[in-house]
C-alpha atoms as a PDB file:
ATOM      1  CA  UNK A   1     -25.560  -7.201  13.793  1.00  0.00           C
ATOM      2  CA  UNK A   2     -23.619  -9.303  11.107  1.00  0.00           C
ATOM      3  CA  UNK A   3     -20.324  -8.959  10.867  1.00  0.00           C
ATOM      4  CA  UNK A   4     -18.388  -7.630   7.641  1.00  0.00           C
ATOM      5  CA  UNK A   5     -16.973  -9.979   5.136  1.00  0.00           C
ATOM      6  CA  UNK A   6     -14.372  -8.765   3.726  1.00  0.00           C
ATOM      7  CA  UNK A   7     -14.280  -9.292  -0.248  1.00  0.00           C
ATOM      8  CA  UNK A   8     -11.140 -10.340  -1.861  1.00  0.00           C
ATOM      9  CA  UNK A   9      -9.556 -11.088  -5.249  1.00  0.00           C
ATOM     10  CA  UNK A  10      -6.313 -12.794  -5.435  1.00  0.00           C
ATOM     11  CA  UNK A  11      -4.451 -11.495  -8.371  1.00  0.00           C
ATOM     12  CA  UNK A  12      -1.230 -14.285  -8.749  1.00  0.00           C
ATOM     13  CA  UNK A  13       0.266 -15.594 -12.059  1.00  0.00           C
ATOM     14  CA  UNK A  14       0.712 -18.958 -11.152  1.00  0.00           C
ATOM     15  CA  UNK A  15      -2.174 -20.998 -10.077  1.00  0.00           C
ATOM     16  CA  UNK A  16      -0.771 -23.174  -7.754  1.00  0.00           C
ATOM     17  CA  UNK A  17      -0.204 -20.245  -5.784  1.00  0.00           C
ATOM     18  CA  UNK A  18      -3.598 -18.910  -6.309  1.00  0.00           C
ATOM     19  CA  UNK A  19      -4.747 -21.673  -5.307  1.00  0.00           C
ATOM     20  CA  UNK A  20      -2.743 -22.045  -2.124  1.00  0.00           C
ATOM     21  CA  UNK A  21      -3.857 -18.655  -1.413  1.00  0.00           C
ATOM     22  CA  UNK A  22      -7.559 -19.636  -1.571  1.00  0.00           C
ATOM     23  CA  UNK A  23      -7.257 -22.805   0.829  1.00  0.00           C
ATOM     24  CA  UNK A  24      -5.527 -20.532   3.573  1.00  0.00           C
ATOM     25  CA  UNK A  25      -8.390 -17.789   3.282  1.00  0.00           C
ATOM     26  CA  UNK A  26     -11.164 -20.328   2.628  1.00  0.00           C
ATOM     27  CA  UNK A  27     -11.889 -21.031   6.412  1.00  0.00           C
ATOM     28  CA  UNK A  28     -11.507 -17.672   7.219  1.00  0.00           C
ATOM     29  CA  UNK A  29     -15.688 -16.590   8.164  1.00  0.00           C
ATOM     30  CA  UNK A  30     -14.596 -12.578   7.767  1.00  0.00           C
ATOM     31  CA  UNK A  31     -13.084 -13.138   4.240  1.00  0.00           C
ATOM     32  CA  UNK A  32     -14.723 -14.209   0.962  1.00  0.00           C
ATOM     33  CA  UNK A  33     -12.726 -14.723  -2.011  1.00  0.00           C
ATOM     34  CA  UNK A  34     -14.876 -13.036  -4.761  1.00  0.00           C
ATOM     35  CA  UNK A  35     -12.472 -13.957  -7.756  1.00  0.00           C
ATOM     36  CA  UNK A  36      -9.091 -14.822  -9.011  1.00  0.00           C
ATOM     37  CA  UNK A  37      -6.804 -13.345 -11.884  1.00  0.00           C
ATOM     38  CA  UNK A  38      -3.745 -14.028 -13.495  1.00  0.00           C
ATOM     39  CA  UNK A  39      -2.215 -10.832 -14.712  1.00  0.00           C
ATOM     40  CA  UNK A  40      -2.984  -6.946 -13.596  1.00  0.00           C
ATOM     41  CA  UNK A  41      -5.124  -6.675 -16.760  1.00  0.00           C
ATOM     42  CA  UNK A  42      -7.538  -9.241 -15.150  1.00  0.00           C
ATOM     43  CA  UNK A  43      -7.394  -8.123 -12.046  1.00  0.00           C
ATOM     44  CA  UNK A  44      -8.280  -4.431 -13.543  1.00  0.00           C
ATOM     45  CA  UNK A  45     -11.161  -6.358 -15.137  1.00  0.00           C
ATOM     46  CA  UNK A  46     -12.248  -7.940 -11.791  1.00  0.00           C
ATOM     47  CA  UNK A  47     -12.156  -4.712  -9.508  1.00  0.00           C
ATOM     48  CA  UNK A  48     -14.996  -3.049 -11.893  1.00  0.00           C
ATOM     49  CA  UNK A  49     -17.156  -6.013 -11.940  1.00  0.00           C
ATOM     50  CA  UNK A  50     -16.414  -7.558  -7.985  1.00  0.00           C
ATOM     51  CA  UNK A  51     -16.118  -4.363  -6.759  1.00  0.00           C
ATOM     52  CA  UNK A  52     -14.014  -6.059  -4.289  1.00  0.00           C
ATOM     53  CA  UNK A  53     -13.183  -4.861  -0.558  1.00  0.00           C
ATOM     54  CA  UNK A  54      -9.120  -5.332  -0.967  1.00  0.00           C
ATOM     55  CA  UNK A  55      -7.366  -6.722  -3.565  1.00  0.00           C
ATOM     56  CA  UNK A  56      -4.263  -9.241  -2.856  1.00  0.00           C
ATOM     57  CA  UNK A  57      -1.860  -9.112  -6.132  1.00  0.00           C
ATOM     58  CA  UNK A  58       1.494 -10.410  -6.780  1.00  0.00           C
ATOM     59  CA  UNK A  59       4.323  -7.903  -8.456  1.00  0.00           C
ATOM     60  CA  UNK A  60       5.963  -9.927 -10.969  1.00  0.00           C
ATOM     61  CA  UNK A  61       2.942 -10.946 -13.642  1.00  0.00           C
ATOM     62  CA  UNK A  62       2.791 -10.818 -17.585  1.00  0.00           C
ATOM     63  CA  UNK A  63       0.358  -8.144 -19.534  1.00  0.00           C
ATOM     64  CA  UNK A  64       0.305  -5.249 -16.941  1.00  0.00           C
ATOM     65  CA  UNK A  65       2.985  -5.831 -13.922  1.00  0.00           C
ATOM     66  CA  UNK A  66       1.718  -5.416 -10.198  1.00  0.00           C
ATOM     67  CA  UNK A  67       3.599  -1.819 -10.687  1.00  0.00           C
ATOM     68  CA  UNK A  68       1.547  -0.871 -12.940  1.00  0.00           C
ATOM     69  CA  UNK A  69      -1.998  -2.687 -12.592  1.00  0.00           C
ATOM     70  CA  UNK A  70      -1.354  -0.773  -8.503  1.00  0.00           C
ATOM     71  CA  UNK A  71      -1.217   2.587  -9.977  1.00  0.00           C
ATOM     72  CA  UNK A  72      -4.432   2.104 -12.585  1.00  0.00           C
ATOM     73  CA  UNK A  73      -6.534   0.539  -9.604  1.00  0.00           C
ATOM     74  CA  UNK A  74      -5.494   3.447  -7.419  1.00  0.00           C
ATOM     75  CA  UNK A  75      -6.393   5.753  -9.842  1.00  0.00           C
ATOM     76  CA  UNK A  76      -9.683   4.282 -11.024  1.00  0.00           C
ATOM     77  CA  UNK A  77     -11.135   2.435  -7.924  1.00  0.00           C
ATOM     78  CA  UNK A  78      -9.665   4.667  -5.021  1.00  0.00           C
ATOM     79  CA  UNK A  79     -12.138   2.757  -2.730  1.00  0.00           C
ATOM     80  CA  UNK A  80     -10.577  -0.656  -3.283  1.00  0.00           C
ATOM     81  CA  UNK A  81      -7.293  -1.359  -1.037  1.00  0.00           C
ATOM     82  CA  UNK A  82      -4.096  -2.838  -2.621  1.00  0.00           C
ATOM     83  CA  UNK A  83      -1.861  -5.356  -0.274  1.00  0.00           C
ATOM     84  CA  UNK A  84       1.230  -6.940  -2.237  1.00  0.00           C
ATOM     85  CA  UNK A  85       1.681 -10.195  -1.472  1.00  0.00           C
ATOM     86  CA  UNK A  86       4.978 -11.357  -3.243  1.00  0.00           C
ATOM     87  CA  UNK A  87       8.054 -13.109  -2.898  1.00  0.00           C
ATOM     88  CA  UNK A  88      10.434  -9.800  -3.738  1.00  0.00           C
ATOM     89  CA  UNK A  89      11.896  -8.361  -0.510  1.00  0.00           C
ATOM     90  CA  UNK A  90      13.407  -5.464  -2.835  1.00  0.00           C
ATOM     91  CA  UNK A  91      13.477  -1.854  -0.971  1.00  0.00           C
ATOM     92  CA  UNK A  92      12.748  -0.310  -4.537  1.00  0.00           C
ATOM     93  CA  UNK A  93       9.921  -2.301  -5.102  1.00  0.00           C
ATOM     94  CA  UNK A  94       8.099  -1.745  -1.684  1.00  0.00           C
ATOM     95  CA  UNK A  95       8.888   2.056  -1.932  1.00  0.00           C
ATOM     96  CA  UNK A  96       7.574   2.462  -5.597  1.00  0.00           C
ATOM     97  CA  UNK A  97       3.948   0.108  -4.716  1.00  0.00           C
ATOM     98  CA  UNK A  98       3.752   2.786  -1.655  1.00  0.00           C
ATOM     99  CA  UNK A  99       3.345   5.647  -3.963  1.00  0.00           C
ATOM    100  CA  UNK A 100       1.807   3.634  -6.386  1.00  0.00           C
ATOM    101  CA  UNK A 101      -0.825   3.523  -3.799  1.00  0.00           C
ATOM    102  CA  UNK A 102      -0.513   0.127  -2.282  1.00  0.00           C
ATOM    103  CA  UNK A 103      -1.418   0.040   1.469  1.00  0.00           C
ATOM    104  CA  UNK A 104       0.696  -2.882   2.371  1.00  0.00           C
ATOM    105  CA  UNK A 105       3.522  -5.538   1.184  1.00  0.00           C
ATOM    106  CA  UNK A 106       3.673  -9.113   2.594  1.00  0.00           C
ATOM    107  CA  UNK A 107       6.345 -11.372   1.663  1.00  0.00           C
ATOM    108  CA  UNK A 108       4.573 -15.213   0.434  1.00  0.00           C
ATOM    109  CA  UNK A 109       6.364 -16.855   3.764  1.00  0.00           C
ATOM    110  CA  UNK A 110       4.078 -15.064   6.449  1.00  0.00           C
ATOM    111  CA  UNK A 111       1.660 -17.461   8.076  1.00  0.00           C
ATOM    112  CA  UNK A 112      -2.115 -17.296   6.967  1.00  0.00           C
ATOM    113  CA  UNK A 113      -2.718 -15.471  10.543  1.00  0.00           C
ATOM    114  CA  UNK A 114      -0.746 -12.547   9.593  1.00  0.00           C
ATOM    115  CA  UNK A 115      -1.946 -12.539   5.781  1.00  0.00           C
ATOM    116  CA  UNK A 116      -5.449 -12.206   7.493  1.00  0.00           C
ATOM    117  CA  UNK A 117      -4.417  -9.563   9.626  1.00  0.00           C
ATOM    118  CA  UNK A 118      -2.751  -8.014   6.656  1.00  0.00           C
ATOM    119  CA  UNK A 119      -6.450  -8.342   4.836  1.00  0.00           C
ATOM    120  CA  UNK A 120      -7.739  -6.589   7.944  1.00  0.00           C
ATOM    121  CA  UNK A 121      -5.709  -4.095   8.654  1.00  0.00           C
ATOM    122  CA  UNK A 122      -6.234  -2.453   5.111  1.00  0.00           C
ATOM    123  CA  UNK A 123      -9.898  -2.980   4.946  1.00  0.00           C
ATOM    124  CA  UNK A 124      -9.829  -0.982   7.727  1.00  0.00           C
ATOM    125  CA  UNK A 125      -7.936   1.863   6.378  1.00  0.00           C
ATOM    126  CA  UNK A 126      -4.372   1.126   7.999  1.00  0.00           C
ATOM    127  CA  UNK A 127      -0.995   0.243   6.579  1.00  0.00           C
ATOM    128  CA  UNK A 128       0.812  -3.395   7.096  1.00  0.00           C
ATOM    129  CA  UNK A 129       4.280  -4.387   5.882  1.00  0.00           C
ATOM    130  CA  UNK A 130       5.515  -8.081   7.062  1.00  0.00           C
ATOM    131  CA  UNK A 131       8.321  -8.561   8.912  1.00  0.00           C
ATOM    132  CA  UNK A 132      10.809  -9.196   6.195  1.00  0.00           C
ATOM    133  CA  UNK A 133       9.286  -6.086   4.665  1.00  0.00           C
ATOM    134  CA  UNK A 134       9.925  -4.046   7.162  1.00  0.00           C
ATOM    135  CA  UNK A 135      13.534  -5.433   7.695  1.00  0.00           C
ATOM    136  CA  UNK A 136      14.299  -4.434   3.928  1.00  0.00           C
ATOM    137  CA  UNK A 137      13.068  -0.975   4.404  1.00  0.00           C
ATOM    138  CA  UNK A 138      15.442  -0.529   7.068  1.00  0.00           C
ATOM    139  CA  UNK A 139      18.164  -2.250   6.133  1.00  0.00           C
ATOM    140  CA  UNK A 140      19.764   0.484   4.200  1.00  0.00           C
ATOM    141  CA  UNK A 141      18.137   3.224   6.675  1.00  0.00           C
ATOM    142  CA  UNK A 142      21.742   3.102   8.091  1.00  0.00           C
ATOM    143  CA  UNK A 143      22.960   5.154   5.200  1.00  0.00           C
ATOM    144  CA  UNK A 144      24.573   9.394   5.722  1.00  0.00           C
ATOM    145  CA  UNK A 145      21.511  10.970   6.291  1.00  0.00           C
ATOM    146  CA  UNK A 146      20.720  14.418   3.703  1.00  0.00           C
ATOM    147  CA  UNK A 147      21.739  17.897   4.936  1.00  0.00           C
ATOM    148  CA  UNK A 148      19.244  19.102   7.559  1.00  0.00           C
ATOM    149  CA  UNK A 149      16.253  21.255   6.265  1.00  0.00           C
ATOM    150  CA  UNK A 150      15.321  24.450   7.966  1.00  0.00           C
ATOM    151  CA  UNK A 151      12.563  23.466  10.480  1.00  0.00           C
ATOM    152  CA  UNK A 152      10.589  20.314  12.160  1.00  0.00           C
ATOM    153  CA  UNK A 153       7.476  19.638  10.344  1.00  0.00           C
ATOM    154  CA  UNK A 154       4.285  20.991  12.128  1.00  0.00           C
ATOM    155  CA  UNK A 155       1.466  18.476  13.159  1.00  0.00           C
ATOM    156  CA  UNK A 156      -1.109  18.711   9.874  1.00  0.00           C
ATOM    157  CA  UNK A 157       2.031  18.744   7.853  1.00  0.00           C
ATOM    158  CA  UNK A 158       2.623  15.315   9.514  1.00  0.00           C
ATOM    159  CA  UNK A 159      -0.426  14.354   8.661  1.00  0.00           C
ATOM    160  CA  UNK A 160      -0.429  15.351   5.273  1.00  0.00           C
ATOM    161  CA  UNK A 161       2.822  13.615   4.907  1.00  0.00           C
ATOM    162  CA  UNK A 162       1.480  10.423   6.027  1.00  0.00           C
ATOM    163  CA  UNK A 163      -1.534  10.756   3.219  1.00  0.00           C
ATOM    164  CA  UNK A 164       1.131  11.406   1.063  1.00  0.00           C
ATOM    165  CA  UNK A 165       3.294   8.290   1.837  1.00  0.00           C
ATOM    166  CA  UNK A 166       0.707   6.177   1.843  1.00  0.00           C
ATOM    167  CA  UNK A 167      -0.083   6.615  -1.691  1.00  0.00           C
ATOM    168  CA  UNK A 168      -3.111   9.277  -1.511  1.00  0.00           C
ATOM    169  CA  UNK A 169      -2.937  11.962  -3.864  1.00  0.00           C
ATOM    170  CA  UNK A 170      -3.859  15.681  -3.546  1.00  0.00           C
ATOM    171  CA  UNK A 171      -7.893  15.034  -3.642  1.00  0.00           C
ATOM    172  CA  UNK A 172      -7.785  12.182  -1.404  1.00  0.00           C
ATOM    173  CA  UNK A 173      -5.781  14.359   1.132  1.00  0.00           C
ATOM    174  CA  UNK A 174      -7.681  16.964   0.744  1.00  0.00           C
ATOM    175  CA  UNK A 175     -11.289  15.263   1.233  1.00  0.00           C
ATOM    176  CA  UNK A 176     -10.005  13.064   4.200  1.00  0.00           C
ATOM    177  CA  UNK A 177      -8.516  16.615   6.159  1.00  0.00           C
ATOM    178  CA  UNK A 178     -11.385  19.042   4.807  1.00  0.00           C
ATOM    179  CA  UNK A 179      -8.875  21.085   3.226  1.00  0.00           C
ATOM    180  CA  UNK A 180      -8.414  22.853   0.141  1.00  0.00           C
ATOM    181  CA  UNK A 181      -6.556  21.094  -2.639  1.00  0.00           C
ATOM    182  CA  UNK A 182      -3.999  24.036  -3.058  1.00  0.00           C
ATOM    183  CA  UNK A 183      -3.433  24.054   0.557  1.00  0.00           C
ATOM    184  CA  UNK A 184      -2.653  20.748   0.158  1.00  0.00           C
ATOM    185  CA  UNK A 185      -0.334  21.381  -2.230  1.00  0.00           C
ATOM    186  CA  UNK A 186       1.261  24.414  -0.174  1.00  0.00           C
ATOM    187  CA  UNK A 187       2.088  21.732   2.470  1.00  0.00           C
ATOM    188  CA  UNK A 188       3.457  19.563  -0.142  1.00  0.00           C
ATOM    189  CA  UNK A 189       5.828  22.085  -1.160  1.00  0.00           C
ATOM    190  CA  UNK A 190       6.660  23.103   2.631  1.00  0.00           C
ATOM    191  CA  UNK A 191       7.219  19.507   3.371  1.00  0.00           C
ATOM    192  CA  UNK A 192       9.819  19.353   0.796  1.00  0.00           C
ATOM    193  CA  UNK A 193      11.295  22.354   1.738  1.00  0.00           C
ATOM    194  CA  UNK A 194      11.440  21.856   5.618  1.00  0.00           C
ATOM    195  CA  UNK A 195      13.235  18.545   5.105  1.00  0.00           C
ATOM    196  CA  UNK A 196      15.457  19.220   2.295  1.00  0.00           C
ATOM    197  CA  UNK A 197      13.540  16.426   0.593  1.00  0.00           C
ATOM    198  CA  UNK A 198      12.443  16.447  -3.186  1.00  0.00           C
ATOM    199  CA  UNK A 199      11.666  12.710  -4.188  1.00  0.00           C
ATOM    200  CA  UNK A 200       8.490  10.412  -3.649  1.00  0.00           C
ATOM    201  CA  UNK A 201      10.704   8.031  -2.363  1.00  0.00           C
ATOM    202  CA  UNK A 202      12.632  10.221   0.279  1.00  0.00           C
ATOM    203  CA  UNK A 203       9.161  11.227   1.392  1.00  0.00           C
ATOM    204  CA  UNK A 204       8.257   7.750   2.126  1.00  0.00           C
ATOM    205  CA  UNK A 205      11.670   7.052   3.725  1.00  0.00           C
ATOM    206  CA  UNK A 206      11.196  10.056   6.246  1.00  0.00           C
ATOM    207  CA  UNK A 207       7.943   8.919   6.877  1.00  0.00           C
ATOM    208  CA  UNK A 208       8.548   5.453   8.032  1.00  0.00           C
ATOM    209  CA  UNK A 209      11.570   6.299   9.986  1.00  0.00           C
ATOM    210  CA  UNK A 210       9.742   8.683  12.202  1.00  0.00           C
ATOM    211  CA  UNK A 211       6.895   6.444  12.651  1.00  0.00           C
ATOM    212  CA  UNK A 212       4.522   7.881  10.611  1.00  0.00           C
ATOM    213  CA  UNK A 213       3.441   4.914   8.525  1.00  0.00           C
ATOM    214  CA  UNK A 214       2.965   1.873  10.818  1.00  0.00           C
ATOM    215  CA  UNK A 215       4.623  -1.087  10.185  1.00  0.00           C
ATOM    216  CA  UNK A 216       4.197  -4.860  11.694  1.00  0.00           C
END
């Protein structure tokens, strides 16, 4: 049996780095990069005629931002898995691309062996934040903790909260755990409830510090 290739576009406003990008992948047999672009306009443009496997995009860009070229592609291409690549080790900005619906951030220093595994692990469904990722989404983890809510979350609430906080919205969730969408929504508000929590963000938080999203 042949082995999947993975299909990539590399969305990056500055071609040197695009081109970088493309020498460290080009030797890789599992990958095939399928296209560049230079803004998140392009790379909208690219996902409906590539069709591409994951796509690889920088934050900072002109025309549409990575912010908001994440959210469109999430929306429109569901099937097509966003990993940030980009020099910003901001907590903000890794938070909002989660719920934007990216399924990873990698800073630009990682080595091409953990960008591939990065590639990888999305393809295959998972989550991957690099190491300097995941040491700025801690970093301020160290802050007073909200009130307690009134209970421990059960086990499918778990799981829906993971769905949640990695960027899949009330369909997705309810599709992938053969639920209802208003049951979906009941755990939602539950969620929220149990653990005193009312932002997108705080979800996320609570998620990755108990071990619910995966990191590297």
């Amino acid at each position: 049996m042949t082995a999947k290739v993975i299909r990539v576009v590399l969305v990056d406003d500055h071609p040197l780095v695009l081109d970088g990008i493309r020498s460290r992948l080009e030797d890789e047999a599992g990958i095939e990069v399928v296209a560049t672009a230079t803004n998140g306009a392009e790379a909208l443009a690219c996902a409906a005629r590539h069709h591409p496997d994951v796509m690889l995009m920088d934050v900072s860009m002109p025309v549409l931002n990575g912010f908001d070229a994440t959210r469109q592609l999430c929306q429109q291409h569901p099937e097509i898995k966003v990993l940030i690549l980009s020099m910003h080790d901001n907590r903000e900005y890794i938070l909002q691309l989660i719920q934007s619906g990216a399924r990873g951030y990698i800073l630009k220093d990682v080595s091409s062996e953990e960008m591939v595994k990065a590639i990888e692990t999305v393809d295959q469904g998972g989550t991957y934040f690099s190491a300097g990722a995941s040491q700025t989404l801690f970093s301020r983890f160290d802050e007073p903790p909200s009130p307690p809510g009134t209970g421990v979350l059960t086990r499918r609430e778990e799981m829906v909260l993971k769905l949640l906080a990695e960027g899949r919205n009330n369909k997705e969730i309810a599709r992938e755990l053969d639920i209802s969408v208003r049951t979906v929504e009941t755990h939602r508000q539950n969620i929220k409830t149990k653990l005193n929590i009312q932002t997108a963000a705080g979800l996320v938080r609570y998620a990755i510090e108990h071990n619910l999203i995966q990191l590297s």
